[in-house]
N, C-alpha and C. Protein backbone atom coordinates (compact mmCIF):
# COMPACT_ATOMS: atom_id res chain seq x y z
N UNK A 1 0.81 -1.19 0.00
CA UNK A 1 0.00 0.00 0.00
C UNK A 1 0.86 1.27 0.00
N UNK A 2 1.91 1.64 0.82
CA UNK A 2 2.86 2.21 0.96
C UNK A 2 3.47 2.92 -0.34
N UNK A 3 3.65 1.67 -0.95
CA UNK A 3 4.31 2.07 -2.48
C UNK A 3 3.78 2.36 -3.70
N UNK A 4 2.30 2.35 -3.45
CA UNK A 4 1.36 2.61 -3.90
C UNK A 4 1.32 4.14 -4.50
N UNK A 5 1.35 4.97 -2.89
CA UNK A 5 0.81 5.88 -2.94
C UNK A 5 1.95 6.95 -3.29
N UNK A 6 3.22 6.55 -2.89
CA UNK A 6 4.53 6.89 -3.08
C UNK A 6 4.33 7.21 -5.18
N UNK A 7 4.02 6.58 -5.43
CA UNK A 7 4.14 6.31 -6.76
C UNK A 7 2.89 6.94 -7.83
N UNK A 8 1.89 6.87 -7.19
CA UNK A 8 0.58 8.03 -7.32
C UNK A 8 1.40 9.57 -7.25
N UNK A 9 2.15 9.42 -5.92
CA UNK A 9 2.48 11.33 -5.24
C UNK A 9 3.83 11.57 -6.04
N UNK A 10 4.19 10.80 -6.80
CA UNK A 10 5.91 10.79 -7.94
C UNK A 10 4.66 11.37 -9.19
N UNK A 11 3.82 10.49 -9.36
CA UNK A 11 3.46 10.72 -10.89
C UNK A 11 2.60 12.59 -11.13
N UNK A 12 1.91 12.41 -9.88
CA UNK A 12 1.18 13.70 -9.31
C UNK A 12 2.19 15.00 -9.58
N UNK A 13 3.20 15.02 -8.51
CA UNK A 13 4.36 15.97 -9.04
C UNK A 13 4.91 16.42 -10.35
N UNK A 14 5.48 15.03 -10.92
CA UNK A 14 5.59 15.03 -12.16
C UNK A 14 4.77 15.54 -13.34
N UNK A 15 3.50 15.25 -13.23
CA UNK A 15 2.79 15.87 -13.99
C UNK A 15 2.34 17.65 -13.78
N UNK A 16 2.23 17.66 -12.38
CA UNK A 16 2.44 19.17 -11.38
C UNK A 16 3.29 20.29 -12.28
N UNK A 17 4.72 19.64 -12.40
CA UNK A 17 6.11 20.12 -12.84
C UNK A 17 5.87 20.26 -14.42
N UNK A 18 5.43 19.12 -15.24
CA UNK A 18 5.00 19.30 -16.46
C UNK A 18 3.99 20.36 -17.18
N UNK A 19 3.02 20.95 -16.21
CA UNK A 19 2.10 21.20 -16.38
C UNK A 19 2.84 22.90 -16.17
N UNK A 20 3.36 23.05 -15.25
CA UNK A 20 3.96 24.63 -15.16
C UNK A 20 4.89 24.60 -16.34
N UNK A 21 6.03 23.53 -16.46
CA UNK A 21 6.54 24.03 -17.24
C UNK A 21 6.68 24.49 -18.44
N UNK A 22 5.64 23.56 -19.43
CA UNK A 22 4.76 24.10 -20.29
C UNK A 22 4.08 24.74 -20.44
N UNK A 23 3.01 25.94 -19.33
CA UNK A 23 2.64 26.89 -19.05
C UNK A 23 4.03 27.76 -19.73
N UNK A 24 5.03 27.65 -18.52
CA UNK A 24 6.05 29.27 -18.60
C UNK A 24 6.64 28.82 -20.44
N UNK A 25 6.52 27.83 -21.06
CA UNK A 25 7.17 28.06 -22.17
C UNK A 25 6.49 28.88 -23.42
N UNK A 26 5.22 28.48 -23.26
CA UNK A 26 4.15 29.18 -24.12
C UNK A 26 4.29 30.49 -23.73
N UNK A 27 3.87 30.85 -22.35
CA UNK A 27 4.33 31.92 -22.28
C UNK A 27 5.48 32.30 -22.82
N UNK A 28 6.26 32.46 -22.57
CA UNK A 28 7.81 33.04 -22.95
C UNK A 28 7.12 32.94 -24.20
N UNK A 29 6.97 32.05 -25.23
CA UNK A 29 6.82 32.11 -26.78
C UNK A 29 6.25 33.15 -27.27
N UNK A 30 5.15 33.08 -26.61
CA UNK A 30 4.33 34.27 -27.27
C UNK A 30 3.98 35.51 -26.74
N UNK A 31 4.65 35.72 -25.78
CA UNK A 31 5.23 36.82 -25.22
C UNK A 31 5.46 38.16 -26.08
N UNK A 32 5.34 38.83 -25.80
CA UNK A 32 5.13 40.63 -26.92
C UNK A 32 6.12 41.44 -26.89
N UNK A 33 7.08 42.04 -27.63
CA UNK A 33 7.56 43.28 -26.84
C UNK A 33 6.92 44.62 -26.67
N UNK A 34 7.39 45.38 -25.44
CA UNK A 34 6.85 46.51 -25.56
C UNK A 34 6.93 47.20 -26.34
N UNK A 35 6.05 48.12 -26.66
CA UNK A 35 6.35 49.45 -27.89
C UNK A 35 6.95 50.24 -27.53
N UNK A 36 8.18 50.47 -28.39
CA UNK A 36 9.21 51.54 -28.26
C UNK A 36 8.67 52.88 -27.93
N UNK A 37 7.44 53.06 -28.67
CA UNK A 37 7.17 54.62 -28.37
C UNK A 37 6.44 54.90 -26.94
N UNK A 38 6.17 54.09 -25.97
CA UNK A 38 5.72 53.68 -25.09
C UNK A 38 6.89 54.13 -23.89
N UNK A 39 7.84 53.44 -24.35
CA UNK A 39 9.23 53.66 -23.60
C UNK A 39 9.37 54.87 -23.09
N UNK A 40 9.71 55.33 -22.18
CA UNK A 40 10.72 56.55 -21.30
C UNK A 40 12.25 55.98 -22.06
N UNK A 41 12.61 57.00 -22.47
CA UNK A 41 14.55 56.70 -23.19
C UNK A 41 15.27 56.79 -21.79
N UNK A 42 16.16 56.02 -21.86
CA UNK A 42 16.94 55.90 -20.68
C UNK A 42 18.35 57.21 -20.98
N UNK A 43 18.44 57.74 -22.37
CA UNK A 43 18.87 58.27 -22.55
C UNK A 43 18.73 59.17 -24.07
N UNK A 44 19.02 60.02 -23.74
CA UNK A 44 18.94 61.32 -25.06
C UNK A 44 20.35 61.82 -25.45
N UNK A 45 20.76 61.92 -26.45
CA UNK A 45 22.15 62.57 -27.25
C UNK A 45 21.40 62.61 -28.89
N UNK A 46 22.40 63.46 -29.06
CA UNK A 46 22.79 63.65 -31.03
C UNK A 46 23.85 62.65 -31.37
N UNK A 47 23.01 62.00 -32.52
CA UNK A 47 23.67 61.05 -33.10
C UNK A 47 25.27 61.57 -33.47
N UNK A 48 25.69 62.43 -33.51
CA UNK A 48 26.75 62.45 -33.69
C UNK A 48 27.79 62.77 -32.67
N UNK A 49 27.51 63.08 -31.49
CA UNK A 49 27.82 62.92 -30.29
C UNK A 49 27.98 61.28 -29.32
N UNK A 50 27.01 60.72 -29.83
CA UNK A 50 26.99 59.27 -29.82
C UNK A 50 28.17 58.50 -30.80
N UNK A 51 27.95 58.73 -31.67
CA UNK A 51 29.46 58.22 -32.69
C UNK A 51 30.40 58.73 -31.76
N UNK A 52 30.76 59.98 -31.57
CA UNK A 52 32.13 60.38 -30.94
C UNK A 52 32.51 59.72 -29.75
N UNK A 53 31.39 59.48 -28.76
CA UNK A 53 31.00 58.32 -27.38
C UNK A 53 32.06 56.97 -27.72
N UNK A 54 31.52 56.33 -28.74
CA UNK A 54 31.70 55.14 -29.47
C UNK A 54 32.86 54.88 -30.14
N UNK A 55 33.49 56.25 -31.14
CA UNK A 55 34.96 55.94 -31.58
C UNK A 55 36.34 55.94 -30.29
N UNK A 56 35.45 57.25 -29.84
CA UNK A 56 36.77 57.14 -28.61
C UNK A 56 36.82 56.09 -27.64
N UNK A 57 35.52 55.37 -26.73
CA UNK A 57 35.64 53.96 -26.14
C UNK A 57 34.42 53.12 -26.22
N UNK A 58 35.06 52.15 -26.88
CA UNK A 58 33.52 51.42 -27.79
C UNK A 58 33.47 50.82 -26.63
N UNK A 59 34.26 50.17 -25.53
CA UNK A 59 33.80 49.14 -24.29
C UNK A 59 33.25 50.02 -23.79
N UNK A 60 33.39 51.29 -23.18
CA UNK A 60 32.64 51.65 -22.39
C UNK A 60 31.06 52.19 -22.88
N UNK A 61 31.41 52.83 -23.63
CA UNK A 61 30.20 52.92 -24.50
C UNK A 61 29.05 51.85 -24.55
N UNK A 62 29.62 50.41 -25.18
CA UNK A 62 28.60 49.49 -25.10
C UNK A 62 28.03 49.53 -23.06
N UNK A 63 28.99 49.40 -23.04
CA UNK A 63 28.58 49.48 -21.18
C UNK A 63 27.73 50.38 -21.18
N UNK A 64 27.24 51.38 -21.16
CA UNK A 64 27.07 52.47 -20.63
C UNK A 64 25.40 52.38 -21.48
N UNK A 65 25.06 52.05 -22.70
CA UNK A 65 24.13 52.04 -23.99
C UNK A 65 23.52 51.06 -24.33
N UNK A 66 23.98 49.93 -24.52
CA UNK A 66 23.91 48.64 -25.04
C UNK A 66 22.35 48.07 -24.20
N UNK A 67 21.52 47.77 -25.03
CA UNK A 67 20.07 46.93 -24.88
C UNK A 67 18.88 48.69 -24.20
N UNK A 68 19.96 49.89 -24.08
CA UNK A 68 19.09 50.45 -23.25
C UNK A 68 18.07 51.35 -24.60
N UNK A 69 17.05 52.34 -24.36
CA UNK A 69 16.10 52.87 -24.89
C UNK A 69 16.87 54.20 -24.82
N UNK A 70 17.56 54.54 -26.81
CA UNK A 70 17.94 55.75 -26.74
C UNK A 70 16.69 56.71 -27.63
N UNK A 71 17.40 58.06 -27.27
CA UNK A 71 16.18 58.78 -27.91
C UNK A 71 17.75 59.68 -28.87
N UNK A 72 17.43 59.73 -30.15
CA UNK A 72 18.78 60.30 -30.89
C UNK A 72 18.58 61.36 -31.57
N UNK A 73 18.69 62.51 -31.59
CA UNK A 73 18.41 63.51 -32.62
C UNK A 73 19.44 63.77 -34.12
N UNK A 74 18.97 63.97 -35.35
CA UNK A 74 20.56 64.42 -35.86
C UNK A 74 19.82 64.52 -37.10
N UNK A 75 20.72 64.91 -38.57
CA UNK A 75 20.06 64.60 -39.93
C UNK A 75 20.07 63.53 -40.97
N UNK A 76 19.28 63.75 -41.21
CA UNK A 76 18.34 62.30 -42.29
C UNK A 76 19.63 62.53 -43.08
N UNK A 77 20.37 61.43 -42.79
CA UNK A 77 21.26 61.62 -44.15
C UNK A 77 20.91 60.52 -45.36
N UNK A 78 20.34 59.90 -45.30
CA UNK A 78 19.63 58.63 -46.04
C UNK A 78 18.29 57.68 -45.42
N UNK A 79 17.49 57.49 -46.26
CA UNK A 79 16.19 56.51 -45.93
C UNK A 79 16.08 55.80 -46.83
N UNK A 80 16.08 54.33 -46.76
CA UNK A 80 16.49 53.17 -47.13
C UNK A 80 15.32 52.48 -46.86
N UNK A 81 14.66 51.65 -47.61
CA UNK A 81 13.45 51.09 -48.04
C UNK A 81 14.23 49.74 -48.52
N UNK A 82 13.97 48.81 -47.63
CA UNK A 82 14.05 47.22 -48.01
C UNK A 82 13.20 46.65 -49.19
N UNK A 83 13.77 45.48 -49.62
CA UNK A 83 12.60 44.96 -50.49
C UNK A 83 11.34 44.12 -49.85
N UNK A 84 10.95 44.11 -48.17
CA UNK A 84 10.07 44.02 -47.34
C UNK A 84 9.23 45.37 -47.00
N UNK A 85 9.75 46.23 -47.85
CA UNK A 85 8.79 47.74 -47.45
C UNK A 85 8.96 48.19 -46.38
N UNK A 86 10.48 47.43 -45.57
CA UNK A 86 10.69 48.29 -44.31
C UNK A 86 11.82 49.34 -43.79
N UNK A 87 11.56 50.55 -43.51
CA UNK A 87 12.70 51.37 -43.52
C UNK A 87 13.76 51.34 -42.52
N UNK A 88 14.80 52.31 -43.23
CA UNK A 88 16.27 52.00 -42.02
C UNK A 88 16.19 53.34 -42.14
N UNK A 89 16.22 54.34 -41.18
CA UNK A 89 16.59 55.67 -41.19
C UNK A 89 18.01 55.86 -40.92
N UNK A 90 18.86 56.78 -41.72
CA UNK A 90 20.78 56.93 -41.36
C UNK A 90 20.49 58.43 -41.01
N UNK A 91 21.06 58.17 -39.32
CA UNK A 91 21.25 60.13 -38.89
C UNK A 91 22.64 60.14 -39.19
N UNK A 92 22.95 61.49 -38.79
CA UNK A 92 24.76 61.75 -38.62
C UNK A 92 24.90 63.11 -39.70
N UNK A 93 26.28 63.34 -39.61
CA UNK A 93 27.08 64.60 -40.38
C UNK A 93 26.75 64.39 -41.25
N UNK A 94 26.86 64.79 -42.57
CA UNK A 94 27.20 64.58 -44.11
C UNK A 94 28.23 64.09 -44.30
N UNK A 95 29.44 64.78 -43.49
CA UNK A 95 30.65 65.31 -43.83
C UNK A 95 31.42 63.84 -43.28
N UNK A 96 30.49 63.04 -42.53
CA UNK A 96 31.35 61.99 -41.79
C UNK A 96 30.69 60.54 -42.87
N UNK A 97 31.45 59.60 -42.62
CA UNK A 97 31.09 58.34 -43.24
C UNK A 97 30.51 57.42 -42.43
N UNK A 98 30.62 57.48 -40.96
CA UNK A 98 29.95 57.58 -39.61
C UNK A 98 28.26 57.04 -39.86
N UNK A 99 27.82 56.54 -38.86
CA UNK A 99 25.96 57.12 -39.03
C UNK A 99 25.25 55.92 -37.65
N UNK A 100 24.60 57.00 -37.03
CA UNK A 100 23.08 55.87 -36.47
C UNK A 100 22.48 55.66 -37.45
N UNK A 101 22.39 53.90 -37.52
CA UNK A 101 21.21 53.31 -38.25
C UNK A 101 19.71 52.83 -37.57
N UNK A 102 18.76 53.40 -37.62
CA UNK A 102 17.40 53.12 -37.18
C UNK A 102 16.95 52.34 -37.52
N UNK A 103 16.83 50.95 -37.57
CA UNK A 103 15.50 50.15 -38.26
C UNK A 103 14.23 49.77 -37.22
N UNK A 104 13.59 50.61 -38.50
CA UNK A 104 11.91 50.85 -37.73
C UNK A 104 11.33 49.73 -37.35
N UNK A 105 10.67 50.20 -36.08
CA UNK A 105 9.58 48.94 -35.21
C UNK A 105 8.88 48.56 -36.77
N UNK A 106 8.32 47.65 -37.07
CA UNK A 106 7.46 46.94 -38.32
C UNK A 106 5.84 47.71 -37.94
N UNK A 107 5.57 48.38 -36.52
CA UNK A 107 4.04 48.73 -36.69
C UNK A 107 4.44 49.68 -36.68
N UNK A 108 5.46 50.88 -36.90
CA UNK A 108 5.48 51.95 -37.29
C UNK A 108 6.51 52.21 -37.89
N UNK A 109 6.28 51.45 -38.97
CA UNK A 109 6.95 51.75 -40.06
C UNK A 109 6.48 53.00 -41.29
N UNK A 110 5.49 53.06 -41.51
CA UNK A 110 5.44 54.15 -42.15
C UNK A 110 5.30 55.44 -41.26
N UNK A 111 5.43 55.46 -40.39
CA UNK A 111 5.92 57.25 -39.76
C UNK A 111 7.08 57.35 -40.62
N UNK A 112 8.70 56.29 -41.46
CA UNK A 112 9.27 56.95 -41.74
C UNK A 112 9.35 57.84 -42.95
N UNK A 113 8.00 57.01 -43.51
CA UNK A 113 7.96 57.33 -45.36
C UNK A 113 7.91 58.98 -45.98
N UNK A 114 7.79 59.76 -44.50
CA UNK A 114 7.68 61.05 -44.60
C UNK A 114 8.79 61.87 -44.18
N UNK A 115 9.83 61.19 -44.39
CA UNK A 115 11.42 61.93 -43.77
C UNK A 115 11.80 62.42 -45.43
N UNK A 116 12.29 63.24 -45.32
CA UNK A 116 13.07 64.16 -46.41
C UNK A 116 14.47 64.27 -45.76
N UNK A 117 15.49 63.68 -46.89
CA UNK A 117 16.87 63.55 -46.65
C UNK A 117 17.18 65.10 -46.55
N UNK A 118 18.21 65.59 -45.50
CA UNK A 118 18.90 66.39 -45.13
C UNK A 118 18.07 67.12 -43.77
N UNK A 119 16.79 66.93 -43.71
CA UNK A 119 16.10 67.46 -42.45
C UNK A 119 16.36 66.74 -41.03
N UNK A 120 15.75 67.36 -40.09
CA UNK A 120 16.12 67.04 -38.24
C UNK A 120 15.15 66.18 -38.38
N UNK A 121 15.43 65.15 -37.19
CA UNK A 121 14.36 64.00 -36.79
C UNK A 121 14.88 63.35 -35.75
N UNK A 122 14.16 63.43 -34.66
CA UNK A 122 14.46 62.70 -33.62
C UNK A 122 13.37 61.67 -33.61
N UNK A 123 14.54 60.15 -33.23
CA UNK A 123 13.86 59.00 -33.13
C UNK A 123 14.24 57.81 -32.25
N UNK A 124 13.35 57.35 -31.32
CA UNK A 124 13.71 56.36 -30.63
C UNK A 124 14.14 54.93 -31.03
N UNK A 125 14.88 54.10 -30.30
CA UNK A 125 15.09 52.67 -30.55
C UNK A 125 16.18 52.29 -29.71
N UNK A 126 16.19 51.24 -29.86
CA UNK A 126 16.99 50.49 -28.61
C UNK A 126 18.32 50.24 -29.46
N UNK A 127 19.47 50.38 -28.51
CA UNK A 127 20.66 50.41 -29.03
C UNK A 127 21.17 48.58 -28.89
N UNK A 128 21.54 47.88 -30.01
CA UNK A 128 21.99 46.66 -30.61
C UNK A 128 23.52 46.37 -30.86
N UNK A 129 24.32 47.49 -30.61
CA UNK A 129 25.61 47.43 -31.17
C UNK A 129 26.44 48.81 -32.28
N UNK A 130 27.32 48.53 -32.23
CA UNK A 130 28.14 48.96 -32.75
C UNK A 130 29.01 48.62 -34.19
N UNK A 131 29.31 48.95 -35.24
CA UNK A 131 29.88 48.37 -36.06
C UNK A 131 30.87 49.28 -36.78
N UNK A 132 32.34 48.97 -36.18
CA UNK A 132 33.24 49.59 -36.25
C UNK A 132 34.52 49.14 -37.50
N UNK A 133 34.37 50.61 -38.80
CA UNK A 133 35.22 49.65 -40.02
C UNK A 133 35.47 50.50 -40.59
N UNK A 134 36.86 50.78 -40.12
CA UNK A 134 38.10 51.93 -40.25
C UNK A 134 37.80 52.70 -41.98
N UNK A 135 37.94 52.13 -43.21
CA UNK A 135 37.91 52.68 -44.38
C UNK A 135 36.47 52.93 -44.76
N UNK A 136 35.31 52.26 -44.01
CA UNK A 136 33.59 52.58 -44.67
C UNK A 136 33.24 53.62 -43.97
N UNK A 137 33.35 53.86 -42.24
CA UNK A 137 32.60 54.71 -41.60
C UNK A 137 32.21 53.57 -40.89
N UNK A 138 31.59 54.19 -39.64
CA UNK A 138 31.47 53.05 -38.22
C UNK A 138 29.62 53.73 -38.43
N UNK A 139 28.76 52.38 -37.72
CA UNK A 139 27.51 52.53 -37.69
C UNK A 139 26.93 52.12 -35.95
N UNK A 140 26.66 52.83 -35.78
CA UNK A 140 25.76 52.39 -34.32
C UNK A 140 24.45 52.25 -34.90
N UNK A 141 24.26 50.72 -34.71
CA UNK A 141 22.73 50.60 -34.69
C UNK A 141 21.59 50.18 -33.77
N UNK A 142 20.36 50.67 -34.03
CA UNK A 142 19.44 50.70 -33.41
C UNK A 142 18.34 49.89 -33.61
N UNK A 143 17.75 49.11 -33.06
CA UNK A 143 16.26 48.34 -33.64
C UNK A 143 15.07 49.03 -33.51
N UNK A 144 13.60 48.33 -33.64
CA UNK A 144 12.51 48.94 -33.39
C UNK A 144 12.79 50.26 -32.75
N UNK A 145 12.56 51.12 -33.93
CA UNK A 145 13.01 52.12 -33.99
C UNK A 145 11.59 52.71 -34.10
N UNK A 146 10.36 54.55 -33.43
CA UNK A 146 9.57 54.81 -33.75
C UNK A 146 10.43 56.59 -33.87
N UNK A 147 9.33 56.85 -34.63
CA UNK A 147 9.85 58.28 -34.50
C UNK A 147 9.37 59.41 -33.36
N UNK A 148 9.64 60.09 -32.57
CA UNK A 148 9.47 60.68 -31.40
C UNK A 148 8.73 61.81 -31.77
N UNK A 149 7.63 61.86 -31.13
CA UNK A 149 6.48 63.08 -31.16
C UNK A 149 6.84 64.08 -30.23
N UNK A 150 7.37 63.72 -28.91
CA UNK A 150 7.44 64.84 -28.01
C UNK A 150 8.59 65.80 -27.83
């Protein structure tokens, strides 16, 4: 009888344990991210102040930036339209080969279709990295990217 019940209260658990853990995985799966424009920026600079951050110490920099919610101001130096219809906004100088790259959140993607190259635009997105390459110009880029109303 003993071993009975031992073996009922093993299978009980077991299934207990099965039953959450497949819960938290679905979860996690289909899980949402928040909307960028939603976000408070953990931080505000001009994209080209940010490059300068970045050439002079890219470790600390990533330290300091990296996964957080920037808010970037600077000029449209290019808008770039994928063959998915989705845009990459490039801030920065003219004069530099340098640039923040924006690629737009996918549900607000057309806020960018109305940027005119050489004008101001400040726009949020979460900072992804750095890409540092001495003869092209270095790119800090950004993901789900929205454009900033306030």
């Amino acid at each position: 009888m003993k071993r009975k019940k031992i073996i009922i209260w093993t299978v009980l658990i077991l299934l207990l344990a099965g039953a959450a853990g497949g819960y938290y995985a679905y979860s996690e799966y289909n899980r949402k991210h928040k909307d960028t424009a939603d976000l408070k920026p953990d931080f505000t600079a001009s994209a080209t102040s940010l490059l300068e951050e970045y050439q002079k110490d890219e470790k600390s920099a990533n330290t300091r930036y990296l996964g957080k919610v920037l808010k970037v101001d600077g000029l449209v130096k290019e808008l770039i339209k994928d063959d998915k219809g989705l845009y990459t906004i490039v801030l920065g100088d003219t004069a530099s080969m340098s640039s923040v790259r924006l690629i737009m959140d996918s549900i607000h993607n057309e806020q960018a279709a109305g940027l005119v190259k050489g004008t101001a635009a400040v726009v949020k997105g979460i900072c992804t990295g750095y890409n540092a390459v001495e003869m092209l110009g270095s790119d800090l880029m950004l993901n789900r990217a929205v454009l900033d109303k306030k």
